[in-house]
PDB file of N, CA and C in Angstrom:
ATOM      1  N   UNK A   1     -39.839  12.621 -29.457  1.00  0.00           N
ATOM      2  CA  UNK A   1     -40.858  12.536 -30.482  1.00  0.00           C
ATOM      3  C   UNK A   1     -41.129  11.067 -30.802  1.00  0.00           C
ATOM      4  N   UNK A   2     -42.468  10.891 -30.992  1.00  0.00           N
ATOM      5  CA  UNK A   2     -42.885   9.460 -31.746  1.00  0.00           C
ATOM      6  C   UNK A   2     -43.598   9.352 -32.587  1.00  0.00           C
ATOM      7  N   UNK A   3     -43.798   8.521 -33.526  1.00  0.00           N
ATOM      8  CA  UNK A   3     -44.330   8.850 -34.991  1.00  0.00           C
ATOM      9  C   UNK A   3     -44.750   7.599 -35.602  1.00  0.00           C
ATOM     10  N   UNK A   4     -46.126   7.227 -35.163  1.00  0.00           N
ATOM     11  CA  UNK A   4     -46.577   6.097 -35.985  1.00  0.00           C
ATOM     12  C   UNK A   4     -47.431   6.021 -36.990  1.00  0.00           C
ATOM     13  N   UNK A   5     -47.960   5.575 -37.819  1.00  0.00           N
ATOM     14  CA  UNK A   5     -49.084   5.893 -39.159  1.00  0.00           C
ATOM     15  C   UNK A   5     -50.147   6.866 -38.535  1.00  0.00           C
ATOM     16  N   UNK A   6     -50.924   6.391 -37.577  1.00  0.00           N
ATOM     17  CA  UNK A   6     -52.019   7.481 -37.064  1.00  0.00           C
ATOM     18  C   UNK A   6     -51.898   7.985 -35.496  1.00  0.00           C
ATOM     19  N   UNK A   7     -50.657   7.837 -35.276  1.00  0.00           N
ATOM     20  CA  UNK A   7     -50.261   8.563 -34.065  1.00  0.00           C
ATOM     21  C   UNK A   7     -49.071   9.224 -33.849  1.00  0.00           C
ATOM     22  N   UNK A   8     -49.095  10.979 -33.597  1.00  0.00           N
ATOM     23  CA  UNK A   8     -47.607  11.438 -32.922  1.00  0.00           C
ATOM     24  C   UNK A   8     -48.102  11.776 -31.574  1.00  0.00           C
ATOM     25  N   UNK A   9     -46.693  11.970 -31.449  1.00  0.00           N
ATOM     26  CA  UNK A   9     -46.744  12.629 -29.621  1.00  0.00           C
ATOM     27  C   UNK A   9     -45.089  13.372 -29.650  1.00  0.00           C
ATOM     28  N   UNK A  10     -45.038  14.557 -29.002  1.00  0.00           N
ATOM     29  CA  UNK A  10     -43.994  15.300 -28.575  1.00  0.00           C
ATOM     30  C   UNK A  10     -44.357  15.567 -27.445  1.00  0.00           C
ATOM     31  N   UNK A  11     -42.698  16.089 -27.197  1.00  0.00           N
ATOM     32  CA  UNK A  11     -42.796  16.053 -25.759  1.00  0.00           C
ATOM     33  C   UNK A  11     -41.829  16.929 -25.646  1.00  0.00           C
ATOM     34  N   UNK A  12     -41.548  18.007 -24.973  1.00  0.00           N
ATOM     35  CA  UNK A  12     -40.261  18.938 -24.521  1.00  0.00           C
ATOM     36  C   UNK A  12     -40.310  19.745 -23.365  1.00  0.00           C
ATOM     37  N   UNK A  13     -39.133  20.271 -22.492  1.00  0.00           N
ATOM     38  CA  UNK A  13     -38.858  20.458 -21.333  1.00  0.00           C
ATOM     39  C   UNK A  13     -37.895  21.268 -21.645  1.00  0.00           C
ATOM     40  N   UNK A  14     -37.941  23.190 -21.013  1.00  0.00           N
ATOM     41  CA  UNK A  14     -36.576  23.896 -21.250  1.00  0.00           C
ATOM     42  C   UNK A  14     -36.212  24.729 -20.259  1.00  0.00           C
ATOM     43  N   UNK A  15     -35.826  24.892 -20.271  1.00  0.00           N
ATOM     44  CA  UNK A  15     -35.191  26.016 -18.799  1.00  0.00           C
ATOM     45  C   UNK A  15     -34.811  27.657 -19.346  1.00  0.00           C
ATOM     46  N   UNK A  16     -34.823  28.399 -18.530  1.00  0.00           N
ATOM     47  CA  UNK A  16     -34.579  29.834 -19.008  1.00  0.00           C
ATOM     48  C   UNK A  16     -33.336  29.906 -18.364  1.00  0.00           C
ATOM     49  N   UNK A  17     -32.904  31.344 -19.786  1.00  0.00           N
ATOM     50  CA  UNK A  17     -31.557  31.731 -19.759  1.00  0.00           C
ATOM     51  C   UNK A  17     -31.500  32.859 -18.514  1.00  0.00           C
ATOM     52  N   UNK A  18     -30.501  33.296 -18.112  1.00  0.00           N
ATOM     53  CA  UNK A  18     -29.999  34.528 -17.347  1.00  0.00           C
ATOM     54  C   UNK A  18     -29.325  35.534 -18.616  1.00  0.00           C
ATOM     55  N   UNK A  19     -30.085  36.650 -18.791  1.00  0.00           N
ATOM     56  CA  UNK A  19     -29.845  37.311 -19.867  1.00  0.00           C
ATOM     57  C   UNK A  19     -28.996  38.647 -19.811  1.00  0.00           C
ATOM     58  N   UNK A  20     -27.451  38.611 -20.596  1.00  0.00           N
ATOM     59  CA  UNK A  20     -26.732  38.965 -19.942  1.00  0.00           C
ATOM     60  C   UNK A  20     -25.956  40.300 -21.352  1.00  0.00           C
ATOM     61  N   UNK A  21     -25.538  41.624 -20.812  1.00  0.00           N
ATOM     62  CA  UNK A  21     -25.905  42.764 -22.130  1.00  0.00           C
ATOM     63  C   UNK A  21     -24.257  42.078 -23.798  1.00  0.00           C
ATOM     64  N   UNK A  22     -23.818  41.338 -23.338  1.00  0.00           N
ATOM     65  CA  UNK A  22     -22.775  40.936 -23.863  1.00  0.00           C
ATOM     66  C   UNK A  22     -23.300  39.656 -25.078  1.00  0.00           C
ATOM     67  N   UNK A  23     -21.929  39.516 -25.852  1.00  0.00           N
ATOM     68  CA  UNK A  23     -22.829  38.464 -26.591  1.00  0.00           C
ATOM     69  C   UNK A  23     -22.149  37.317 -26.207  1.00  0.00           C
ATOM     70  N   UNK A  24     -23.234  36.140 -26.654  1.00  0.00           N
ATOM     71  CA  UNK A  24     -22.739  35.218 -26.427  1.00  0.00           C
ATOM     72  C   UNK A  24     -22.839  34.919 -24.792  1.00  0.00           C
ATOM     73  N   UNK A  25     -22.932  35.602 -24.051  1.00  0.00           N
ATOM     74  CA  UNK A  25     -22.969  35.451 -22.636  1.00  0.00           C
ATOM     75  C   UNK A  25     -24.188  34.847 -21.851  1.00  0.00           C
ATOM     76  N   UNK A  26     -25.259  34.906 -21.895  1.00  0.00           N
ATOM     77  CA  UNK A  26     -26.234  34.070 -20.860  1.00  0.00           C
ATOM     78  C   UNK A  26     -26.146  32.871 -20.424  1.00  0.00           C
ATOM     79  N   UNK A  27     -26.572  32.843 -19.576  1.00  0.00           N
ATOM     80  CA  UNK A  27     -25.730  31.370 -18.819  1.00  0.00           C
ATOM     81  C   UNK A  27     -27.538  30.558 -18.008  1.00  0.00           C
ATOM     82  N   UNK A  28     -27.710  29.274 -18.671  1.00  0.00           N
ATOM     83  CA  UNK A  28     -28.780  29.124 -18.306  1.00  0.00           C
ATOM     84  C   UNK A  28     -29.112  28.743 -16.857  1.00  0.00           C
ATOM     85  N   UNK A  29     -30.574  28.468 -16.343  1.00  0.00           N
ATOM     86  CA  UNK A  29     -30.573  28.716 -14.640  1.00  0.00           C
ATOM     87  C   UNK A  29     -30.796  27.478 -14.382  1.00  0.00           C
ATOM     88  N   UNK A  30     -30.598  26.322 -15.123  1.00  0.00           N
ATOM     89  CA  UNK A  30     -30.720  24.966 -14.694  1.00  0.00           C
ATOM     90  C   UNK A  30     -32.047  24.717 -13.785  1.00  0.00           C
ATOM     91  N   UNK A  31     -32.870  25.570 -13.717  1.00  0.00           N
ATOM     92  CA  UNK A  31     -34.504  25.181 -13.642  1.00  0.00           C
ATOM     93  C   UNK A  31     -35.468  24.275 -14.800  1.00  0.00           C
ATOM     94  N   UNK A  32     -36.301  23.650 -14.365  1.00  0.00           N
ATOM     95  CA  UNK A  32     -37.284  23.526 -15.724  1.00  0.00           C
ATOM     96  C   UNK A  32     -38.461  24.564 -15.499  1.00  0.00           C
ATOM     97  N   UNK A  33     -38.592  25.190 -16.601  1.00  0.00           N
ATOM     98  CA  UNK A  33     -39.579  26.566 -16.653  1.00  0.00           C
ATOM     99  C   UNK A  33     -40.487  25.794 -17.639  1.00  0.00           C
ATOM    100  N   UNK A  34     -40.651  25.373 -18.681  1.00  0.00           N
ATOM    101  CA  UNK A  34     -41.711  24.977 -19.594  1.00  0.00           C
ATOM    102  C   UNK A  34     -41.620  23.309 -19.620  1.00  0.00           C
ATOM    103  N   UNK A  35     -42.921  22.840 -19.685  1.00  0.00           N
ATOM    104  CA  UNK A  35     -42.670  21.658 -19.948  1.00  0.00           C
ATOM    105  C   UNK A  35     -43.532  20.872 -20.670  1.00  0.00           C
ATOM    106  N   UNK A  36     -44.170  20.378 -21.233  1.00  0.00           N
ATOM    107  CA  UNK A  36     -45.773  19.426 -22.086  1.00  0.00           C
ATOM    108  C   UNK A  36     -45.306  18.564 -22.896  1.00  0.00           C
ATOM    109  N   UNK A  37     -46.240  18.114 -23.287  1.00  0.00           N
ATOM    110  CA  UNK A  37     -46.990  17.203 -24.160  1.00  0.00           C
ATOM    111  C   UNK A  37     -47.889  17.418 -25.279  1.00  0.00           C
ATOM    112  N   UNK A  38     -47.656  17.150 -26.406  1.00  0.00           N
ATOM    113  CA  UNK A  38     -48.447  17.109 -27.602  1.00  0.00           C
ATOM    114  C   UNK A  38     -48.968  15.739 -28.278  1.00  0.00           C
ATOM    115  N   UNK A  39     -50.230  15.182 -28.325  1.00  0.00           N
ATOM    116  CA  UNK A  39     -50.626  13.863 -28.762  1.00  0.00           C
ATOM    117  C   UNK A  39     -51.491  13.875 -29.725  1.00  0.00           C
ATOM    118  N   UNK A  40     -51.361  13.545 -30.620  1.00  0.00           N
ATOM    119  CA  UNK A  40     -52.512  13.669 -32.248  1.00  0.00           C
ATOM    120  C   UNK A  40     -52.611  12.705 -32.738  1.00  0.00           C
ATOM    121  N   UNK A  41     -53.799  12.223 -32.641  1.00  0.00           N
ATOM    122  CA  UNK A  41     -54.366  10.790 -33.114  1.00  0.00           C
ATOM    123  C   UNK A  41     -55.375  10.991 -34.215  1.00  0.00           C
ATOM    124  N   UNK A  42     -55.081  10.459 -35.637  1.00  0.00           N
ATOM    125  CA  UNK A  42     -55.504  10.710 -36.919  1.00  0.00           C
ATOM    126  C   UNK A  42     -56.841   9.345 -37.040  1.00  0.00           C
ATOM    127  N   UNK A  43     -57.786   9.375 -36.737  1.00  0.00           N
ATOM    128  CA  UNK A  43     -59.398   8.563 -37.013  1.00  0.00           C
ATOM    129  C   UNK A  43     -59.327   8.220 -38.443  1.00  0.00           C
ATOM    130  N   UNK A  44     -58.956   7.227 -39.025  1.00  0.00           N
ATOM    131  CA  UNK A  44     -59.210   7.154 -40.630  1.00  0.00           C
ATOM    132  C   UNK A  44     -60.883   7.328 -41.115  1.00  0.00           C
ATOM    133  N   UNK A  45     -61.047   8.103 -41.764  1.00  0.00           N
ATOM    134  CA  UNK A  45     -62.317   8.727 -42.823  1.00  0.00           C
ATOM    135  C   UNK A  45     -62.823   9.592 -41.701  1.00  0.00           C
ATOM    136  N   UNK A  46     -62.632   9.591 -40.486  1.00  0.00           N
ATOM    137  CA  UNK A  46     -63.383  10.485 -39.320  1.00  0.00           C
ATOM    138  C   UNK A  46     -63.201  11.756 -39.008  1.00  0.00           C
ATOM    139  N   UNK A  47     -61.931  11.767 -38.303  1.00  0.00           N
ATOM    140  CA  UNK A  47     -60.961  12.912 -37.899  1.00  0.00           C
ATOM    141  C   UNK A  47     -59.867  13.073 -37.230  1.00  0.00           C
ATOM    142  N   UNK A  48     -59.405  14.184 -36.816  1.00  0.00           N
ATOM    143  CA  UNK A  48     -58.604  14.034 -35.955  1.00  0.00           C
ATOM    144  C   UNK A  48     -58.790  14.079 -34.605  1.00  0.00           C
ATOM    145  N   UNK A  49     -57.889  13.648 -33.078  1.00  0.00           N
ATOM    146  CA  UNK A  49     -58.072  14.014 -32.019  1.00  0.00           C
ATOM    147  C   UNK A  49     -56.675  14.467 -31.726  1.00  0.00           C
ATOM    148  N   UNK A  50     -56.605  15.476 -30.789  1.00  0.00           N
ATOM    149  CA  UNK A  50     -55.313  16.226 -30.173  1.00  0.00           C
ATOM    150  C   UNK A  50     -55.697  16.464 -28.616  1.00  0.00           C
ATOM    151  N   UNK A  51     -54.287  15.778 -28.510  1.00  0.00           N
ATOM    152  CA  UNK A  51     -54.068  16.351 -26.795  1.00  0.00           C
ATOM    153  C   UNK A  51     -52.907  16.730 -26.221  1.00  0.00           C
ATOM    154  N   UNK A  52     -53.090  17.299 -25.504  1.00  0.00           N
ATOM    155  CA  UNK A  52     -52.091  18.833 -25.041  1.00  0.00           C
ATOM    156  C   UNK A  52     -51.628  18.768 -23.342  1.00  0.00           C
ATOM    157  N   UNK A  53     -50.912  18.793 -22.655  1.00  0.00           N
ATOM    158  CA  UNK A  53     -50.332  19.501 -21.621  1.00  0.00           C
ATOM    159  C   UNK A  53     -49.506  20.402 -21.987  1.00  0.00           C
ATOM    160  N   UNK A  54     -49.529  21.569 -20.809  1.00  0.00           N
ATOM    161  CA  UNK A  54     -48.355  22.198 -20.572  1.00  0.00           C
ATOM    162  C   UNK A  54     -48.165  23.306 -19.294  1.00  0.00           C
ATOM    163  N   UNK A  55     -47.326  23.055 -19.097  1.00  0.00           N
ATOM    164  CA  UNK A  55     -46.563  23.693 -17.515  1.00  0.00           C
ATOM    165  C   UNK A  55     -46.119  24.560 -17.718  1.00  0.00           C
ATOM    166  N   UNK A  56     -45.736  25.603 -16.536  1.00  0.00           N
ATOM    167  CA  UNK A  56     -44.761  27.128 -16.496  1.00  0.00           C
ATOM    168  C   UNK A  56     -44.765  27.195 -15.099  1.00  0.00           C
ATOM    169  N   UNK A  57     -43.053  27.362 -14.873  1.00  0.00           N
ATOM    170  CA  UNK A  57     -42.773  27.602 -13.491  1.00  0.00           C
ATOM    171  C   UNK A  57     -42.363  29.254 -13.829  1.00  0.00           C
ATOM    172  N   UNK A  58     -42.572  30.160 -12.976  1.00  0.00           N
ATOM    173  CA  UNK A  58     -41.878  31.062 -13.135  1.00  0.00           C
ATOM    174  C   UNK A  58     -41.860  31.376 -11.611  1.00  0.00           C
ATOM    175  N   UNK A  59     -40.391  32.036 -10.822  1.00  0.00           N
ATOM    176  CA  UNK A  59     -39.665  32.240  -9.699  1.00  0.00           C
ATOM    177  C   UNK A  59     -40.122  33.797  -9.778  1.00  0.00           C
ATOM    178  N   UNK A  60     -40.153  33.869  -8.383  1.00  0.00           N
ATOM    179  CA  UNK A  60     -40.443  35.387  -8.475  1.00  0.00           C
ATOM    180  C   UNK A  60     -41.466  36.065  -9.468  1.00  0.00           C
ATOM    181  N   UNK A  61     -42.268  35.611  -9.855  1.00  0.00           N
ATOM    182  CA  UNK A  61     -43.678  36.739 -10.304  1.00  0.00           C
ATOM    183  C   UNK A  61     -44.275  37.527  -9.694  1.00  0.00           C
ATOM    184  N   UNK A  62     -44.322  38.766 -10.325  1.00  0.00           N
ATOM    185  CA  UNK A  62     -44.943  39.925  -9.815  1.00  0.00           C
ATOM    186  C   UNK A  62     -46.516  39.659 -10.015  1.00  0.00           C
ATOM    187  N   UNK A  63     -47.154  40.286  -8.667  1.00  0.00           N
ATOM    188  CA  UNK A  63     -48.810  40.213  -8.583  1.00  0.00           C
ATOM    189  C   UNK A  63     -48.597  41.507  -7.962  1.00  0.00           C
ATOM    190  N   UNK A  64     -50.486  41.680  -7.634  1.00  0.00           N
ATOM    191  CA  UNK A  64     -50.942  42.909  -7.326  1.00  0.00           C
ATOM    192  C   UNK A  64     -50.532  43.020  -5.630  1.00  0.00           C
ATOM    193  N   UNK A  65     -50.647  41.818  -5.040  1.00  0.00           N
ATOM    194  CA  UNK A  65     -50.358  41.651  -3.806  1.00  0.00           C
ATOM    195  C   UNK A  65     -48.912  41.228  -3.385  1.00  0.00           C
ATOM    196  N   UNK A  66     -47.673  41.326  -4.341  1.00  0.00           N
ATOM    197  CA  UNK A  66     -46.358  41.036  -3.756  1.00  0.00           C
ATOM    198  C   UNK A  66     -45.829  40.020  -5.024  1.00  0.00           C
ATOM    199  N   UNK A  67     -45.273  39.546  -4.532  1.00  0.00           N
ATOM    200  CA  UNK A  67     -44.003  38.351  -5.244  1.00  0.00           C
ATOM    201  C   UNK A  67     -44.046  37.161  -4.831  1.00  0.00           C
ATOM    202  N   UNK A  68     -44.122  36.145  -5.883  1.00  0.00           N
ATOM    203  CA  UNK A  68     -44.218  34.822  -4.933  1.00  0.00           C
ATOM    204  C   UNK A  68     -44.168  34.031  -6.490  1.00  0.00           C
ATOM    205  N   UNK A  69     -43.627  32.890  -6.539  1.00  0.00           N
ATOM    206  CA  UNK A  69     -43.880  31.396  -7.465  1.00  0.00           C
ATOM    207  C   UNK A  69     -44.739  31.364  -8.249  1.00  0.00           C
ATOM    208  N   UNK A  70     -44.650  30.685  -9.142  1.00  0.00           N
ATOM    209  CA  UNK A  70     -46.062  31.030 -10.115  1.00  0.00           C
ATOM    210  C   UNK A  70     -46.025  29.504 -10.836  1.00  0.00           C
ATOM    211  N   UNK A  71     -46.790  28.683 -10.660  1.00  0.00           N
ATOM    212  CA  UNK A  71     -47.001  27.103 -11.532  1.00  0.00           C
ATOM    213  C   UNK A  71     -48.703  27.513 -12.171  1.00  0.00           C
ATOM    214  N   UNK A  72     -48.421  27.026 -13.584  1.00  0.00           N
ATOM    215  CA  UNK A  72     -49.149  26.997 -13.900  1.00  0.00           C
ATOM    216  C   UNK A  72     -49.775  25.341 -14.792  1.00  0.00           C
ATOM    217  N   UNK A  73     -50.850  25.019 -15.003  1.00  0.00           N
ATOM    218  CA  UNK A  73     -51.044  23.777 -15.718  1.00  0.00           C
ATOM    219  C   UNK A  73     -52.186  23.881 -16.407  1.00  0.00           C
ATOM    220  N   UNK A  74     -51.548  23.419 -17.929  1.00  0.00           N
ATOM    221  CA  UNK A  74     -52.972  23.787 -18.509  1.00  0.00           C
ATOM    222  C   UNK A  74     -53.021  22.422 -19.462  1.00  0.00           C
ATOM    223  N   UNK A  75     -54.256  21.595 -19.749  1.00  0.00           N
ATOM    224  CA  UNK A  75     -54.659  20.609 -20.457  1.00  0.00           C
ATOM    225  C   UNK A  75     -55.735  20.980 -21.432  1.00  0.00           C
ATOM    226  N   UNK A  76     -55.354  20.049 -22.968  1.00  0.00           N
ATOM    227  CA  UNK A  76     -56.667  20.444 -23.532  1.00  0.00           C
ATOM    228  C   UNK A  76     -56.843  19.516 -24.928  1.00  0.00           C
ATOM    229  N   UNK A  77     -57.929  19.622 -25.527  1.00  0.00           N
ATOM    230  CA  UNK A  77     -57.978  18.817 -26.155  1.00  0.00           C
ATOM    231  C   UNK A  77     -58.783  19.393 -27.659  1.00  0.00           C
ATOM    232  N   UNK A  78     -58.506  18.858 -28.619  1.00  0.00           N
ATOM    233  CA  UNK A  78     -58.856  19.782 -30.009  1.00  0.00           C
ATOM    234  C   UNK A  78     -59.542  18.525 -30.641  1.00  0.00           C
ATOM    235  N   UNK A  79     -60.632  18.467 -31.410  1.00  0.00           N
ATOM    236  CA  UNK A  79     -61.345  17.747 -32.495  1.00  0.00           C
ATOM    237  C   UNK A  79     -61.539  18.248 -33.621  1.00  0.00           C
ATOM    238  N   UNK A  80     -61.006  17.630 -34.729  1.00  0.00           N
ATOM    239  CA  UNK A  80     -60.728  18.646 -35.824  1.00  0.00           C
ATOM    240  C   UNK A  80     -60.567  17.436 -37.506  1.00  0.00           C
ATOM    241  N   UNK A  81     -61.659  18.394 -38.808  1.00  0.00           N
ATOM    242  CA  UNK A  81     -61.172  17.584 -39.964  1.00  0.00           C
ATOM    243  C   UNK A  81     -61.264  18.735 -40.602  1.00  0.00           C
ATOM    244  N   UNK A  82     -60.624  18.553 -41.663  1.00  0.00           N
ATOM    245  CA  UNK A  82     -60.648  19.620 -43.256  1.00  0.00           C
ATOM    246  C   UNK A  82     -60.264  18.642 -44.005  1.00  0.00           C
ATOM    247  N   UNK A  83     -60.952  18.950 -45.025  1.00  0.00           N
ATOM    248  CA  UNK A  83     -60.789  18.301 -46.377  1.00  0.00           C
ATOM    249  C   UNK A  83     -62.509  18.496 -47.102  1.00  0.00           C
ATOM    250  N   UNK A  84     -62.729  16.881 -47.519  1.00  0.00           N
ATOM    251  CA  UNK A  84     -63.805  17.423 -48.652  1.00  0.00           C
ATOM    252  C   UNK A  84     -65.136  17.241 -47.257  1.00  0.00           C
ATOM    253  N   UNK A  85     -66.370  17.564 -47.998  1.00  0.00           N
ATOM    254  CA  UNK A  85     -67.394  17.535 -47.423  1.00  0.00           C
ATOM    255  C   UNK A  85     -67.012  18.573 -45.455  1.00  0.00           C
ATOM    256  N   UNK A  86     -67.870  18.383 -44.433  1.00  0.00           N
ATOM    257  CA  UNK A  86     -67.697  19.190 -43.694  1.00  0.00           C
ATOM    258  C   UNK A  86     -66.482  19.264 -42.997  1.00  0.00           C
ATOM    259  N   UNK A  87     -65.889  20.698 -43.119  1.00  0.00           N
ATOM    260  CA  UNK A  87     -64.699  21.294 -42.159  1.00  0.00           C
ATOM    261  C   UNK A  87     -65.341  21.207 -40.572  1.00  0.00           C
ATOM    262  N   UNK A  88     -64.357  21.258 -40.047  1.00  0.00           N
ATOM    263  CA  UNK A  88     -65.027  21.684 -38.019  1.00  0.00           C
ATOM    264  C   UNK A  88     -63.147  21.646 -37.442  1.00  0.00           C
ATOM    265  N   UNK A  89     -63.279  22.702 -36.645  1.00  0.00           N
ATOM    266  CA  UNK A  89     -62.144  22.964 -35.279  1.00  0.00           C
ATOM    267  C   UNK A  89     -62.873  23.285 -33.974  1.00  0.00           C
ATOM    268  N   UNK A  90     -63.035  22.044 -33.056  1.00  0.00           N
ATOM    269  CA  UNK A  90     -63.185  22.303 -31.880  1.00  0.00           C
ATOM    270  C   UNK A  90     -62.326  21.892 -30.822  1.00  0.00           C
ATOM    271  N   UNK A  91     -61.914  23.239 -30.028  1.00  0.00           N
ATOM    272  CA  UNK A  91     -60.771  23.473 -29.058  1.00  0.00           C
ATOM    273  C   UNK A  91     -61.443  23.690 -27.571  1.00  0.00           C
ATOM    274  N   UNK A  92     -60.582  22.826 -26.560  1.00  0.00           N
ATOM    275  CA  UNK A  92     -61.086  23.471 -25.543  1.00  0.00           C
ATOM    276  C   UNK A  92     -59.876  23.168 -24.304  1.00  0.00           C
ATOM    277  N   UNK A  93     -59.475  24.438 -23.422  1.00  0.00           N
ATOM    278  CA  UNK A  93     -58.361  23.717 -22.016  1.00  0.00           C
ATOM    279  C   UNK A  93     -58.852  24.112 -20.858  1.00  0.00           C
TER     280      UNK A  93
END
């Protein structure tokens, strides 16, 4: 995470568990399955801007045609104020 007067950004990366009927037991698969970016830049009297990545690996996904890997990537970006005079949320990835 970073955090300056009119700028954050996060960032995180996690891996999936092996899910197991006991407690306490799953044991993770040392893959990275999720991964992005979050960036929000605050415009003084203007607005805001936001920007976005994010990834998904998933092993073995089921389709209509068989089994196979699955990456996905998605980017996007949001323009956005509330407060006095005009509201607006515009999103798009």
């Amino acid at each position: 995470m970073y955090a300056s007067k009119n700028l954050t950004v996060d960032a995180f990366a996690m891996e999936a568990d092996s899910v197991h009927t006991g407690v306490f037991d799953n044991h993770g698969t040392k893959e990275l399955n999720l991964w992005g970016t979050y960036a929000s830049l605050a415009v003084p009297l203007l607005q805001h801007i936001d920007l976005y990545y994010i990834g998904i690996r998933r092993d073995n996904s089921p389709f209509e045609e068989g089994v196979e890997n699955e990456y996905r990537h998605t980017m996007g970006g949001r323009i956005w104020r509330a407060g006095n005079g005009v509201n607006y949320d515009i999103e798009g990835d």
